[in-house]
Protein backbone atom coordinates (compact mmCIF):
# COMPACT_ATOMS: atom_id res chain seq x y z
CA UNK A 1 72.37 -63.86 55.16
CA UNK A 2 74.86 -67.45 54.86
CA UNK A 3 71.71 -68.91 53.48
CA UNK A 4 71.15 -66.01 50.89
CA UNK A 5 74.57 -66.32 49.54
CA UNK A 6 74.66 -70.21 49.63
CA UNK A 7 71.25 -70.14 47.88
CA UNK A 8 72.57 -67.10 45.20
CA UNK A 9 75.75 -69.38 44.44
CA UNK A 10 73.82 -72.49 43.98
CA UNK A 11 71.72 -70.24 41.47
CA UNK A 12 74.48 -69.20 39.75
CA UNK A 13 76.23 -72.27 39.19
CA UNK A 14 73.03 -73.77 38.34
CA UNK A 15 72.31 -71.01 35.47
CA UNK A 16 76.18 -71.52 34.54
CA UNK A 17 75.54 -74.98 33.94
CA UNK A 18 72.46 -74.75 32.32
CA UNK A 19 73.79 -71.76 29.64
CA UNK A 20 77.09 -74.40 29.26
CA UNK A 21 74.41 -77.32 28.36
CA UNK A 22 72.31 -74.78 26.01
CA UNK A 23 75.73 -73.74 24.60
CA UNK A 24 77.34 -76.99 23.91
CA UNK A 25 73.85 -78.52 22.69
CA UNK A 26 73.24 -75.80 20.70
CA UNK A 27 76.28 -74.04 19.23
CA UNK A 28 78.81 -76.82 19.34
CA UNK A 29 77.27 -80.41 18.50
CA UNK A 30 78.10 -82.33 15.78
CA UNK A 31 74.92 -81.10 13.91
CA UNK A 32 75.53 -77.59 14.55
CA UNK A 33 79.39 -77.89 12.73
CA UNK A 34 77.92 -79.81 10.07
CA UNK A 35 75.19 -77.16 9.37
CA UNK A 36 77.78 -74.14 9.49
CA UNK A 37 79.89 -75.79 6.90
CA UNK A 38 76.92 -76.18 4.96
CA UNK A 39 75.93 -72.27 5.67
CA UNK A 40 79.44 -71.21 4.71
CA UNK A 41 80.06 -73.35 1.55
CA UNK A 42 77.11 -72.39 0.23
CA UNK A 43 78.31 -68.57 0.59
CA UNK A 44 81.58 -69.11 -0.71
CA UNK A 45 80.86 -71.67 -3.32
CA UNK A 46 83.93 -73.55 -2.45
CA UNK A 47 83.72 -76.44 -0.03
CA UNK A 48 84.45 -75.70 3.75
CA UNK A 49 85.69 -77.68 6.49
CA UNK A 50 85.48 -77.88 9.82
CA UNK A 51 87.60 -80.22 11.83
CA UNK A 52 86.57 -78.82 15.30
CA UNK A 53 83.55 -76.97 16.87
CA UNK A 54 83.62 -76.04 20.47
CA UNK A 55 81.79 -73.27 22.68
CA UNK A 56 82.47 -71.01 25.77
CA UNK A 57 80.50 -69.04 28.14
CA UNK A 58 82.86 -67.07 29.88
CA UNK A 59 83.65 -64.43 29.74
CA UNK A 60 81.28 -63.93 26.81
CA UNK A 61 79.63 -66.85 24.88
CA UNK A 62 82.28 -67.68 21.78
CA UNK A 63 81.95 -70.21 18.92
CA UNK A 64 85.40 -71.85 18.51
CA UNK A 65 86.25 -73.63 15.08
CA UNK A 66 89.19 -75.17 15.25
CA UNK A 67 91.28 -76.51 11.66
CA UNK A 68 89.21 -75.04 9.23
CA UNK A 69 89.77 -75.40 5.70
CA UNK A 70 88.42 -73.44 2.56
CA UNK A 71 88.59 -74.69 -1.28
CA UNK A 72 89.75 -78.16 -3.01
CA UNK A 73 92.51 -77.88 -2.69
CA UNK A 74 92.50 -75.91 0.49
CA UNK A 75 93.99 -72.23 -0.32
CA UNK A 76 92.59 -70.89 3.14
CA UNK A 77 93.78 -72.66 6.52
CA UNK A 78 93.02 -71.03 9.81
CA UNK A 79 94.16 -72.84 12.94
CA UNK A 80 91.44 -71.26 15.25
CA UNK A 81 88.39 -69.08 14.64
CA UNK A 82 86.30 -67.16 17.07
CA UNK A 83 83.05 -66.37 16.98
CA UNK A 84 82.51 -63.95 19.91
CA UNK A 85 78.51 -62.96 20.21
CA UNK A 86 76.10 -62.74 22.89
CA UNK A 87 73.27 -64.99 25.29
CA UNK A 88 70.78 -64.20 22.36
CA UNK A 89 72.55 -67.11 20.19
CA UNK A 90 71.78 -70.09 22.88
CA UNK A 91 67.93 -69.94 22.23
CA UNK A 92 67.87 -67.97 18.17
CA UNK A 93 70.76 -70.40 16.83
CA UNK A 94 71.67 -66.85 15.52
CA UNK A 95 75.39 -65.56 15.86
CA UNK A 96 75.14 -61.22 15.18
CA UNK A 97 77.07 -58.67 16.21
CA UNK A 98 79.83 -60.96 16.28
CA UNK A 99 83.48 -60.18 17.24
CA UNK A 100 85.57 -62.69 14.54
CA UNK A 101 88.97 -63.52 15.77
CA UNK A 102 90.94 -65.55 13.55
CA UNK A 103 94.52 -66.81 14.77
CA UNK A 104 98.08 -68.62 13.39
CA UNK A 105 96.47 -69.53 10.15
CA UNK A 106 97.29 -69.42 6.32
CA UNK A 107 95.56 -67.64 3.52
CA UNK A 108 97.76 -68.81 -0.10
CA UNK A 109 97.38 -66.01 -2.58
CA UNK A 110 95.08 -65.81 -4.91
CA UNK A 111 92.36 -66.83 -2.67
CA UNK A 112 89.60 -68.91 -4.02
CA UNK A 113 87.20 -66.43 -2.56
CA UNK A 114 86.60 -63.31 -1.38
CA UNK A 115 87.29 -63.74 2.57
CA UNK A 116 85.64 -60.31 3.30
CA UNK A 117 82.05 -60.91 5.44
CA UNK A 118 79.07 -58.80 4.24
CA UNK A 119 76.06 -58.10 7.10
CA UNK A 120 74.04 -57.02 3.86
CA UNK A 121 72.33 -60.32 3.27
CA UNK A 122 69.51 -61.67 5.22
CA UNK A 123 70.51 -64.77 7.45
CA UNK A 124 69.87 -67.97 6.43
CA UNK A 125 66.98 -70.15 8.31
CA UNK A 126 67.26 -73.54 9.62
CA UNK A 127 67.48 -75.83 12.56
CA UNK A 128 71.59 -75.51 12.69
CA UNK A 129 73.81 -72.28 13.25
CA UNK A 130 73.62 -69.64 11.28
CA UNK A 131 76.48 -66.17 11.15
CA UNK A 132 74.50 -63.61 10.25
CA UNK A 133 76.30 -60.66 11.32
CA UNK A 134 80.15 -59.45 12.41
CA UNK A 135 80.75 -56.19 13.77
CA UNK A 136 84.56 -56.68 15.05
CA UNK A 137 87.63 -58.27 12.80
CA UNK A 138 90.98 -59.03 14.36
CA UNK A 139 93.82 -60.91 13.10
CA UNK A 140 96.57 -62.58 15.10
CA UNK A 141 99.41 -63.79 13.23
CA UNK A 142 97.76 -64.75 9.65
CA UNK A 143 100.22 -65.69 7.28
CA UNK A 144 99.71 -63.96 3.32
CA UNK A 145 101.50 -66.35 1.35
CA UNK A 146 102.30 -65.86 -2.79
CA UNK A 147 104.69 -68.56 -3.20
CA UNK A 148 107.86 -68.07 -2.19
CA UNK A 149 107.20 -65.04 -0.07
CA UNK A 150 105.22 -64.76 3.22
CA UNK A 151 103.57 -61.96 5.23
CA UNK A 152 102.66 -61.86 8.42
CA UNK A 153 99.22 -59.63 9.03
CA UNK A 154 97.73 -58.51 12.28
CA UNK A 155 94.40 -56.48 11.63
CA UNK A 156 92.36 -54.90 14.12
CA UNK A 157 88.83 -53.66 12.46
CA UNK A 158 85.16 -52.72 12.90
CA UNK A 159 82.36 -53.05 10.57
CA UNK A 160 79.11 -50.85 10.00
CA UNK A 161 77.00 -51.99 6.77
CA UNK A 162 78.92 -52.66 3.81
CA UNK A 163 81.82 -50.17 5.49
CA UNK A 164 85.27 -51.25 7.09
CA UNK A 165 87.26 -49.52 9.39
CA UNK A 166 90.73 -50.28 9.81
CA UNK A 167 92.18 -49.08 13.43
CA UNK A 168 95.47 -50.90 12.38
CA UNK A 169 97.61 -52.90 9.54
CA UNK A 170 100.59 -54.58 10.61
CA UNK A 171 102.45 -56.13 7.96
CA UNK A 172 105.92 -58.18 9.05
CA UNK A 173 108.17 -60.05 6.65
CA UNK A 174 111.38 -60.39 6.25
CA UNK A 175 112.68 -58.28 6.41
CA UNK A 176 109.63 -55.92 5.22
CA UNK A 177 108.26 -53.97 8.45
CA UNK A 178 104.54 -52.26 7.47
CA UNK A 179 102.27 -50.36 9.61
CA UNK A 180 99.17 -48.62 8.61
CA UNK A 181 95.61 -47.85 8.79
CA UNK A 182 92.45 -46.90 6.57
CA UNK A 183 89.18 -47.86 5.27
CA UNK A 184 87.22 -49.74 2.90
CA UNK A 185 84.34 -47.48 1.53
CA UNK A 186 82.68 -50.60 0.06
CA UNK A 187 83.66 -54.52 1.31
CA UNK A 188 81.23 -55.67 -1.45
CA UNK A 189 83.68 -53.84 -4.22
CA UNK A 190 86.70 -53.98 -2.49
CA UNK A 191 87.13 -50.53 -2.36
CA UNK A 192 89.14 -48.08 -0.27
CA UNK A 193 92.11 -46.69 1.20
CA UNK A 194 95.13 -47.38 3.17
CA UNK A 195 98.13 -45.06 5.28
CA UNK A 196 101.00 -47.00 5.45
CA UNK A 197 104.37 -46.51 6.59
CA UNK A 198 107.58 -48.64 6.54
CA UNK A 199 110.74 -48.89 8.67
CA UNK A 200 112.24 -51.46 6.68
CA UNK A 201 110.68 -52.60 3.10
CA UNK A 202 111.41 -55.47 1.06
CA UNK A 203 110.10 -54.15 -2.63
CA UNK A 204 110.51 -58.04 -3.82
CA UNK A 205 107.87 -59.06 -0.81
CA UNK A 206 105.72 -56.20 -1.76
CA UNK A 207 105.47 -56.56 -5.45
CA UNK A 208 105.04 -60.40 -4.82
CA UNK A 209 101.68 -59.85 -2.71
CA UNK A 210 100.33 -56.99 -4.72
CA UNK A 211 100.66 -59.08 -7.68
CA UNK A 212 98.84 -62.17 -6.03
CA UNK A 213 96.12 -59.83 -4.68
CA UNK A 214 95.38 -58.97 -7.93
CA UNK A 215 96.11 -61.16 -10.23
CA UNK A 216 93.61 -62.94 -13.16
CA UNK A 217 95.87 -65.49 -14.65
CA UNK A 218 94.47 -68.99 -15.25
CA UNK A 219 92.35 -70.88 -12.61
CA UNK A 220 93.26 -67.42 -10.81
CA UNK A 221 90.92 -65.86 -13.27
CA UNK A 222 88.13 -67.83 -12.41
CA UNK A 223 88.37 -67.46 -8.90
CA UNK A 224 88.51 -64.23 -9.30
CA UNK A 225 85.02 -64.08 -11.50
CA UNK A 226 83.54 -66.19 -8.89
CA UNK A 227 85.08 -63.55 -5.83
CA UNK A 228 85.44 -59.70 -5.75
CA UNK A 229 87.10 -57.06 -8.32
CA UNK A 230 89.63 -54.65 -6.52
CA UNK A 231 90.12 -51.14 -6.32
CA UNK A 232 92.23 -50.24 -3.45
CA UNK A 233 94.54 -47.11 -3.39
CA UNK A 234 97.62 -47.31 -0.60
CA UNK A 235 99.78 -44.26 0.09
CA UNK A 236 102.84 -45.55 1.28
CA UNK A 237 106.60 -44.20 2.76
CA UNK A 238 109.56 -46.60 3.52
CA UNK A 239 112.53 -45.32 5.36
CA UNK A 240 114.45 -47.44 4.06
CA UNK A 241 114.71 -51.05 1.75
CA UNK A 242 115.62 -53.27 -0.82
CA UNK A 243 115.12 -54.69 -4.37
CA UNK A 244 117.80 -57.51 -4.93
CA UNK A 245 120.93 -56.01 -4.87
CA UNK A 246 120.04 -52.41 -4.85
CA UNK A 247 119.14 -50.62 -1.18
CA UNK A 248 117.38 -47.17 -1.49
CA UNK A 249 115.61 -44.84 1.38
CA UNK A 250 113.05 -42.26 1.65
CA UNK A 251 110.76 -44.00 -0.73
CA UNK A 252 107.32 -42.62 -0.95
CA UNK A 253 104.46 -43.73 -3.85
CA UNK A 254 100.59 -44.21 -4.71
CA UNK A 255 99.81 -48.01 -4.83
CA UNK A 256 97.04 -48.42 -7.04
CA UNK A 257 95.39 -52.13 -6.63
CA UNK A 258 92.97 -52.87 -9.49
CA UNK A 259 92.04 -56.15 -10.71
CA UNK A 260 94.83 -57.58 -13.34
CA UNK A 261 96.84 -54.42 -12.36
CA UNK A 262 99.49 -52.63 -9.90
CA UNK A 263 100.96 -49.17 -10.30
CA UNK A 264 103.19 -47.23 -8.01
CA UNK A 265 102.42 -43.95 -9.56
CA UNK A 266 104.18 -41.35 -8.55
CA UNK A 267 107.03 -42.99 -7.08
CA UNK A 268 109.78 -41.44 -5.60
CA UNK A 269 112.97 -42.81 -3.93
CA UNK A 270 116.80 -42.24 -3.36
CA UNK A 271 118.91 -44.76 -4.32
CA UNK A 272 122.79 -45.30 -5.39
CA UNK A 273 123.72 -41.71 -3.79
CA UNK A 274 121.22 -39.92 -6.05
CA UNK A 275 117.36 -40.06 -6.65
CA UNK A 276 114.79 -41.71 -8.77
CA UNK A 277 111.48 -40.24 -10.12
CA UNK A 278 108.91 -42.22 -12.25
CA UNK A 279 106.35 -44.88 -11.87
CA UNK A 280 106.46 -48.66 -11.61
CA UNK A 281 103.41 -50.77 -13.52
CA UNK A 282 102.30 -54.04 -13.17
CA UNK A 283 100.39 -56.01 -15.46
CA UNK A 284 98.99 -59.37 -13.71
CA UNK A 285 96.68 -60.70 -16.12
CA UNK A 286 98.95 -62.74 -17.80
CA UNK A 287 100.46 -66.34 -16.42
CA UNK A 288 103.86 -64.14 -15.76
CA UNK A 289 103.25 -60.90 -14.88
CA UNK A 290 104.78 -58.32 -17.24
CA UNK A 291 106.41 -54.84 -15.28
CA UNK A 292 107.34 -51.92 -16.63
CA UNK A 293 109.74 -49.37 -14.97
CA UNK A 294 109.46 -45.43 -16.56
CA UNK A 295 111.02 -42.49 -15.41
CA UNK A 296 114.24 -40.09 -14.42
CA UNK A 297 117.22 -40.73 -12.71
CA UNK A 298 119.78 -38.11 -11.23
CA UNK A 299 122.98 -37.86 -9.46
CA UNK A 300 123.29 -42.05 -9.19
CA UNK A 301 126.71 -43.06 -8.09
CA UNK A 302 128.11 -45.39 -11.42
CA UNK A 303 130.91 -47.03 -9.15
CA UNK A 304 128.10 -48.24 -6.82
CA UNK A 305 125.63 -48.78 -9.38
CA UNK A 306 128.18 -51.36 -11.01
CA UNK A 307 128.94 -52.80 -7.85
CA UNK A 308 125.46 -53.66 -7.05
CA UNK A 309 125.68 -55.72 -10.80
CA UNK A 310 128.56 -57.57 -9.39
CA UNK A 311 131.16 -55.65 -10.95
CA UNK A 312 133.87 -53.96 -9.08
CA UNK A 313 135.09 -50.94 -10.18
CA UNK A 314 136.54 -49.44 -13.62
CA UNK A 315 133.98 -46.52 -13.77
CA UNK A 316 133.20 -43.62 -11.58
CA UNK A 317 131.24 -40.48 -12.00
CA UNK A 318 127.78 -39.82 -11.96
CA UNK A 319 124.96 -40.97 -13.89
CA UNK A 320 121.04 -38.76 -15.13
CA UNK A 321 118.93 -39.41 -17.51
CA UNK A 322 115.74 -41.38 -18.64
CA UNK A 323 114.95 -45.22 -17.53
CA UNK A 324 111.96 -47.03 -19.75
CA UNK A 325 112.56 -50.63 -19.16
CA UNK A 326 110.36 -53.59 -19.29
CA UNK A 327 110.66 -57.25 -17.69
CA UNK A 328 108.81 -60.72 -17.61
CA UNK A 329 108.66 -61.32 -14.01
CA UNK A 330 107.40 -59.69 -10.70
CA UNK A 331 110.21 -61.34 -8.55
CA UNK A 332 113.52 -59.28 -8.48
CA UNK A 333 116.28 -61.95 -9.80
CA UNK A 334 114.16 -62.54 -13.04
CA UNK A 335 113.13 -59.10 -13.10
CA UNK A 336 116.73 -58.41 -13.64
CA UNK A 337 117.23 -61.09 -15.93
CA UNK A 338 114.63 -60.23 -18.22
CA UNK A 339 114.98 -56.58 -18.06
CA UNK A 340 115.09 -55.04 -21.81
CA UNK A 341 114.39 -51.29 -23.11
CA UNK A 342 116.19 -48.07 -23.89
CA UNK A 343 118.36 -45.50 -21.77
CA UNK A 344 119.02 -42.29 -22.51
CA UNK A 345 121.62 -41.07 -20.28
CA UNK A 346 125.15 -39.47 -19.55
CA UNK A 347 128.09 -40.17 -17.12
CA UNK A 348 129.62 -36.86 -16.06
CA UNK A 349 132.87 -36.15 -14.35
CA UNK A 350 134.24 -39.89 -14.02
CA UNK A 351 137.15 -41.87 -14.85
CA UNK A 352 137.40 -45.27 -17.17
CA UNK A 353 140.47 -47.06 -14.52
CA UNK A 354 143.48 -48.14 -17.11
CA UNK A 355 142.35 -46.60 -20.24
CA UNK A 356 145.86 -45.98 -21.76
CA UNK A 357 143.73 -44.24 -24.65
CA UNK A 358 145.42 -41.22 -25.77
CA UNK A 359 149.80 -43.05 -25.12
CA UNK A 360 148.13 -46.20 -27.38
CA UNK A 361 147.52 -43.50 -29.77
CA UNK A 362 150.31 -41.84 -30.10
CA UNK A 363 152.49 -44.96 -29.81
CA UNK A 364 150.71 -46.78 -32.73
CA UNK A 365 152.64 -44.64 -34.99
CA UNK A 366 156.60 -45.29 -34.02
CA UNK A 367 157.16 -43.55 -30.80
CA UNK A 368 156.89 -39.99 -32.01
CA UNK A 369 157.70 -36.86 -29.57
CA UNK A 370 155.29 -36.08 -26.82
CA UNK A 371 154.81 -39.29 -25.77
CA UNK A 372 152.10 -38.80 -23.12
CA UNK A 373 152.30 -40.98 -19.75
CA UNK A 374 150.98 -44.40 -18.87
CA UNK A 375 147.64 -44.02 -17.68
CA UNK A 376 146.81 -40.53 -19.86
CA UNK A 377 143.31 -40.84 -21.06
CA UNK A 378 141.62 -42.19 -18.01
CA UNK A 379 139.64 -39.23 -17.09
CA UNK A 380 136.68 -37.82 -19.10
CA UNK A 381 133.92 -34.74 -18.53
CA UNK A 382 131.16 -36.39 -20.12
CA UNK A 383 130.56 -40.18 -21.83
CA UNK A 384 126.89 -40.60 -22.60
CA UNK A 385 124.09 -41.85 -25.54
CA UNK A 386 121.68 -43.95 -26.16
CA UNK A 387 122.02 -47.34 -24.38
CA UNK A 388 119.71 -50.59 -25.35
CA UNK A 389 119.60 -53.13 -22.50
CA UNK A 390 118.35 -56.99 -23.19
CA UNK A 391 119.73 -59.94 -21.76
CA UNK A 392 121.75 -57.90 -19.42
CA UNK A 393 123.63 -56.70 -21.86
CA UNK A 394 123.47 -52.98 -22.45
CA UNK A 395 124.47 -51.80 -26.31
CA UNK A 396 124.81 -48.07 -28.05
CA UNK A 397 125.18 -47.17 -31.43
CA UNK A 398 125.65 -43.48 -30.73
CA UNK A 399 127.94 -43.56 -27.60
CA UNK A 400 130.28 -40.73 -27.37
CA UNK A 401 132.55 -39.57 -24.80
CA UNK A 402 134.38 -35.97 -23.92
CA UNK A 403 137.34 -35.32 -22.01
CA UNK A 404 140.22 -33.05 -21.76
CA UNK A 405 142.58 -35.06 -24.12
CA UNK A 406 140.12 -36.63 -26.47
CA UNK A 407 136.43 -37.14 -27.69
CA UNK A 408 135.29 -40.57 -29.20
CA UNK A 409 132.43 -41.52 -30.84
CA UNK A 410 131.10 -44.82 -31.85
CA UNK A 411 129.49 -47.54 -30.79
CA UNK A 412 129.39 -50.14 -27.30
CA UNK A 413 128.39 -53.44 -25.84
CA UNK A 414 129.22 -54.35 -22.23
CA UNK A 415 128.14 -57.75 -20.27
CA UNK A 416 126.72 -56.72 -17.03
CA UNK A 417 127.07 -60.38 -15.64
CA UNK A 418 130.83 -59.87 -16.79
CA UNK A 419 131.66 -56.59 -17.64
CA UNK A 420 133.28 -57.60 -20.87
CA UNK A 421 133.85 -54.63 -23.01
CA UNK A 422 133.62 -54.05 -26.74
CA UNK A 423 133.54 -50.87 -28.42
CA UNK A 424 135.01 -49.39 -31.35
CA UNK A 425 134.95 -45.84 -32.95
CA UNK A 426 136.91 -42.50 -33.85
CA UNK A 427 139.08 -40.70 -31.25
CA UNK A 428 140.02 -37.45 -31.84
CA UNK A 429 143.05 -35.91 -29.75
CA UNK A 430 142.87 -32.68 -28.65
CA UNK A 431 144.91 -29.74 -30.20
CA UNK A 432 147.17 -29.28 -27.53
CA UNK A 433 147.54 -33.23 -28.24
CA UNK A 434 147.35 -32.95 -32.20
CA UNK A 435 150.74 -30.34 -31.90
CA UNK A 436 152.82 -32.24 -29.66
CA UNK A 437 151.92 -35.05 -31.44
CA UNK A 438 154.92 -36.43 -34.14
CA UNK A 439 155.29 -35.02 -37.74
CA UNK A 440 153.96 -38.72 -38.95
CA UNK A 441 150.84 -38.90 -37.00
CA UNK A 442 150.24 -35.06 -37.75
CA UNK A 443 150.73 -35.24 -41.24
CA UNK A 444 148.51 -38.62 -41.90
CA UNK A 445 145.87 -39.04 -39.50
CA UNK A 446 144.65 -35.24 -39.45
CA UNK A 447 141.82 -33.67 -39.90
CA UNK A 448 140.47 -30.41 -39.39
CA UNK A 449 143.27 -29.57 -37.18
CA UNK A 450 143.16 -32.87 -34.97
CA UNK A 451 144.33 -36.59 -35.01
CA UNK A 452 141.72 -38.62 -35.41
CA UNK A 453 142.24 -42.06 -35.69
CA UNK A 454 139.75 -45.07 -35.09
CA UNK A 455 140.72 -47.49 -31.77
CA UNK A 456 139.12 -50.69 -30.07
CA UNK A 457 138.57 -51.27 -26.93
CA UNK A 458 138.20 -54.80 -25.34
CA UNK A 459 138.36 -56.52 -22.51
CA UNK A 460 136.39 -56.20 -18.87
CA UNK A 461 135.61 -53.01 -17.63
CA UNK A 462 137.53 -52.77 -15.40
CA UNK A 463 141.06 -53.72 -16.65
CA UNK A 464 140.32 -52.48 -20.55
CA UNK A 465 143.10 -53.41 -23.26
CA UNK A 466 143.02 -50.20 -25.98
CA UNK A 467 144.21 -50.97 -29.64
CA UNK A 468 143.95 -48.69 -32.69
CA UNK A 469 143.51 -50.07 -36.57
CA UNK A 470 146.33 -48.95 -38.00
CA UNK A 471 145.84 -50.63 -41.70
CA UNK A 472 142.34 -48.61 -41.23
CA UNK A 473 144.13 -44.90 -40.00
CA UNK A 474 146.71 -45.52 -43.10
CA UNK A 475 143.49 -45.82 -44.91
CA UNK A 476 141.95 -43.05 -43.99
CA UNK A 477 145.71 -40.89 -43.69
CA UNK A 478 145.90 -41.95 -47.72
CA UNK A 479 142.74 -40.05 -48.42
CA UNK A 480 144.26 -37.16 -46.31
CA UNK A 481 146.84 -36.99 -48.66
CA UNK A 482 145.94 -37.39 -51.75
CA UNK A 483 142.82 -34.92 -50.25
CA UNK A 484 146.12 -32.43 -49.55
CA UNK A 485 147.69 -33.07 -52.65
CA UNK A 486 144.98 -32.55 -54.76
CA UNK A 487 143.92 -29.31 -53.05
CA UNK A 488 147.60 -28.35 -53.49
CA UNK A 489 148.04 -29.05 -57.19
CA UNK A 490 144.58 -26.93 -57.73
CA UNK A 491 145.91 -23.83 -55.66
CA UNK A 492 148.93 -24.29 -57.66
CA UNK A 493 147.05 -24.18 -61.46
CA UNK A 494 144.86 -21.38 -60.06
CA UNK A 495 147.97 -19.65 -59.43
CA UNK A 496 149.46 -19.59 -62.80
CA UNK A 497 146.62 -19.37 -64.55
CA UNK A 498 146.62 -15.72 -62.77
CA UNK A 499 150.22 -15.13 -63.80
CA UNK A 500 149.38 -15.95 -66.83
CA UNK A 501 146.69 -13.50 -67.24
C-alpha cells in the first residue's frame, strides 16, 4: 500500500510537471504573447500590448497578462488580466469558456474601442493562442476615468451569446457611492438595462462619465465609428448628493445613454427645502457638451438658495415656478457660469432685510405726518416675474412685488457673484398709507386714490440703499395738477352753462 501511494504521488507530480511544461510552452512563451497581441489588435483595430505573459495550473489553468496596453496613445491600461479556462487549451491553443478577470487597471473615457467581448465570431486559426470564447467577467478595482473625474467599477457578470448578465455594479467615487445590477440584451449594440441605487451621489461625477460614455466629439467621433453605438437605459435613486454648491435628496430619474446624447427624463429630486420636477438633457456631440435643464420648481427655500450662490442673506420666502435654462459645459462650476435662459417664477411670503421703502417715501417730500418707522417696507406677500439669467446675472423687465404697505412694478438686475442690486420702477402706497400720508405728497403724487411715486433701489442685496426721483414725481405730480385743474375748470363751465339754461 506505501508503494501504491509513493508510486500515485510520483504520478502526480510527474503529470503536474508535465501540464506546467505544456502550459508554459504553450500558453505563455514569447511566441504565444506575440501571437495574442496580434489576435487582439487585429480585433480591435488599435495596436495592443503586452508587456507580460505568464501561466498557472492550479487551481485551474489561467493565462496571466500582465501591463497591457490598448491604442496609440494608450487609452486602456490594465495592470493584470486573467484568462481562467480549462486542460483543453494545453493541446487546442484554444482559450473558451473563459472566466476574464481584469484587476487595478485604467480605462480613459472615450475608449478607443469597444472593450465588450463577443463569442459570436468564429476563432481565429494559427500556430499561437487564440480567445475564442468568455463566459465569466469580473472587475476588481478598474478605474473609469473622463478627465478630471474618476470611478472606481467592480463588475461581476456572465455571458450567454451576444447576452450579458450583470449580478452586480459597484460604482465608488468620491464621494459618489453606486450599486446596481441589470442586463445587456445585445453586447454587439450596446443595449440594455441597469437598477441602480445610490447612498451618496456626486451629479458632477455622474454627468462627467455619462458624457464620456457617449460622447462623438472630434477624434472621439471616430473612435466611436470604428467601436459600438449606445443605447442603454439606467433607472436610478440617490438618497442623497450634490451638484457644486447645491445638496438635494431623494433623487430618482430615467438615464437614457444614446450615442451623442444623455437625458435624465423624468427626474425628480428635493432640494433647497422644496422639490424639483423636470428633465436634464445632454447633448455630447459637440467639442463642449451643451445641457439643458427644463422643468418646475416648488416650495425652494430663497434664503438658502442665495446662500448656496455665495450670498448671505437679504431675502427670505419661498420660491415656484418654471426653470428652462441652458449651459456650455457638463462640469458643474462652468455649468454655472455659463448658465443662460428664462424664469418664470414668484417669491411668496418673504422679507427684502433693510428695505426702508415705504419711510424713504414718505420722507422724500419734507417730513410730512405719519411718518412710518425705520425698517417699514421690509415685508412683502408676493414679488415675482419674468427673470432672464446670462452671465450670472439674472434681469426682469416685468418684476413686480405686493405687500401690505405697497406694490411696485418695474424692472431688475442683480449680480449673483455679488448680489449688487439695481432696480427702478413705480411704488404705490397703500390707502391706509396714501391717508396718513401729508397734504403735499397727497395732493401731488396721487393717483387713483394712492401715492405713487417712482424709487431706485441700489446697492447689494442684502444691505439695499432706497432713493426716490423726486424731479421725476414733481413731474409726474405737475400733470396731476394741471390733470385736476383742468377737470375742475370743465365741471365748473358745465355748471353754468346749466344755470344759464
Amino acid at each position: 500500500m506505501r508503494r501504491a501511494l509513493i508510486v500515485a504521488a510520483v504520478l502526480l507530480l510527474l503529470v503536474a510537471g508535465g501540464l506546467y511544461v505544456a502550459a508554459t510552452r504553450v500558453l505563455a512563451s514569447d511566441y504565444a504573447r506575440t501571437a495574442l497581441e496580434q489576435q487582439l489588435s487585429a480585433q480591435l483595430g488599435q495596436p495592443v500590448h503586452i508587456g507580460a505573459l505568464s501561466a498557472a495550473i492550479y487551481p485551474h489553468v489561467a493565462v496571466d497578462l500582465e501591463d497591457v496596453t490598448i491604442g496609440a496613445p494608450a487609452g486602456v491600461t490594465l495592470a493584470h488580466v486573467r484568462f481562467v479556462t480549462g486542460a483543453r487549451a494545453l493541446f487546442s491553443r484554444t482559450i473558451s469558456d473563459a472566466e476574464l478577470i481584469v484587476r487595478n487597471s485604467r480605462l480613459t473615457l472615450p475608449l478607443p474601442v469597444s472593450l465588450l467581448p463577443s463569442n459570436t465570431g468564429a476563432p481565429g486559426r494559427g500556430p499561437g493562442v487564440t480567445i475564442a470564447s468568455i463566459r465569466v467577467i469580473s472587475l476588481e478595482n478598474v478605474e473609469l476615468v473622463a478627465p478630471p473625474r474618476v470611478l472606481r467599477l467592480d463588475l461581476e457578470a456572465s455571458i450567454a451569446g451576444d447576452r450579458l448578465e450583470i449580478a452586480s455594479l459597484s460604482l465608488r467615487g468620491s464621494p459618489s457611492r453606486i450599486q446596481g445590477k441589470g442586463t445587456l440584451s445585445s453586447m454587439a449594440r450596446v443595449e440594455g438595462a441597469i437598477e441602480a441605487k445610490a447612498d451618496a451621489l456626486d451629479l458632477d461625477e455622474l454627468m462627467a462619465i455619462a458624457s464620456a460614455l457617449t460622447t462623438t466629439a472630434g477624434d472621439a467621433q471616430q473612435k466611436r465609428e470604428r467601436g459600438t453605438p449606445m443605447r442603454m437605459t439606467v433607472t436610478l435613486t440617490a438618497t442623497r448628493g450634490q451638484f457644486a454648491t447645491y445638496t438635494f435628496g431623494d433623487l430618482a430619474t430615467t438615464i437614457q445613454l444614446a450615442t451623442g446624447t444623455v437625458s435624465l427624463a423624468p427626474l425628480a429630486v428635493r432640494t433647497l427645502g422644496g422639490q424639483f420636477n423636470g428633465r436634464l438633457e445632454m447633448d455630447t456631440r459637440s467639442t463642449v457638451g451643451q445641457l439643458r435643464l427644463s422643468g418646475r420648481v416648488d416650495r425652494l427655500d430663497v434664503a438658502t438658495l442665495m446662500k448656496a450662490n455665495g450670498i448671505a442673506g437679504g431675502i427670505t420666502g419661498t420660491l415656484a415656478g418654471t426653470v428652462t435654462l441652458s449651459a456650455s459645459a457638463t462640469d458643474a462650476a462652468t455649468v454655472l457660469q455659463t448658465a443662460h435662459g428664462t424664469i418664470a417664477a414668484a417669491i411668496t411670503n418673504g422679507t427684502l432685510e433693510h428695505l426702508d421703502l415705504v419711510r424713504t417715501v414718505v420722507l422724500a417730500f419734507g417730513k410730512p405726518s405719519g411718518v412710518p418707522p425705520e425698517g417699514s417696507g421690509s415685508a412683502f406677500t408676493r414679488l415675482g416675474g419674468t427673470f432672464a439669467l446670462a452671465n450670472r446675472v439674472v434681469t426682469s423687465d416685468n418684476v413686480s412685488l405686493a405687500s401690505r404697505d405697497f406694490d411696485v412694478t418695474g424692472h431688475s438686475r442683480l449680480q449673483l457673484l455679488t448680489g449688487a442690486l439695481d432696480a427702478r420702477g413705480d411704488v404705490a402706497l397703500s390707502q391706509e398709507l396714501t391717508a396718513q400720508a401729508g397734504t403735499d405728497l397727497r395732493r401731488y403724487a396721487q393717483e387713483d386714490g394712492r401715492v405713487i411715486v417712482p424709487a431706485t433701489v441700489d446697492g447689494t442685496i442684502d444691505r439695499p440703499h432706497v432713493s426716490v426721483d423726486v424731479g421725476a414725481a414733481m413731474k409726474r405730480a405737475l400733470q396731476n395738477e394741471l390733470q385736476r385743474r383742468t377737470k375742475t375748470l370743465f365741471e365748473g363751465l358745465f355748471k353754468k352753462k346749466g344755470k344759464g339754461q
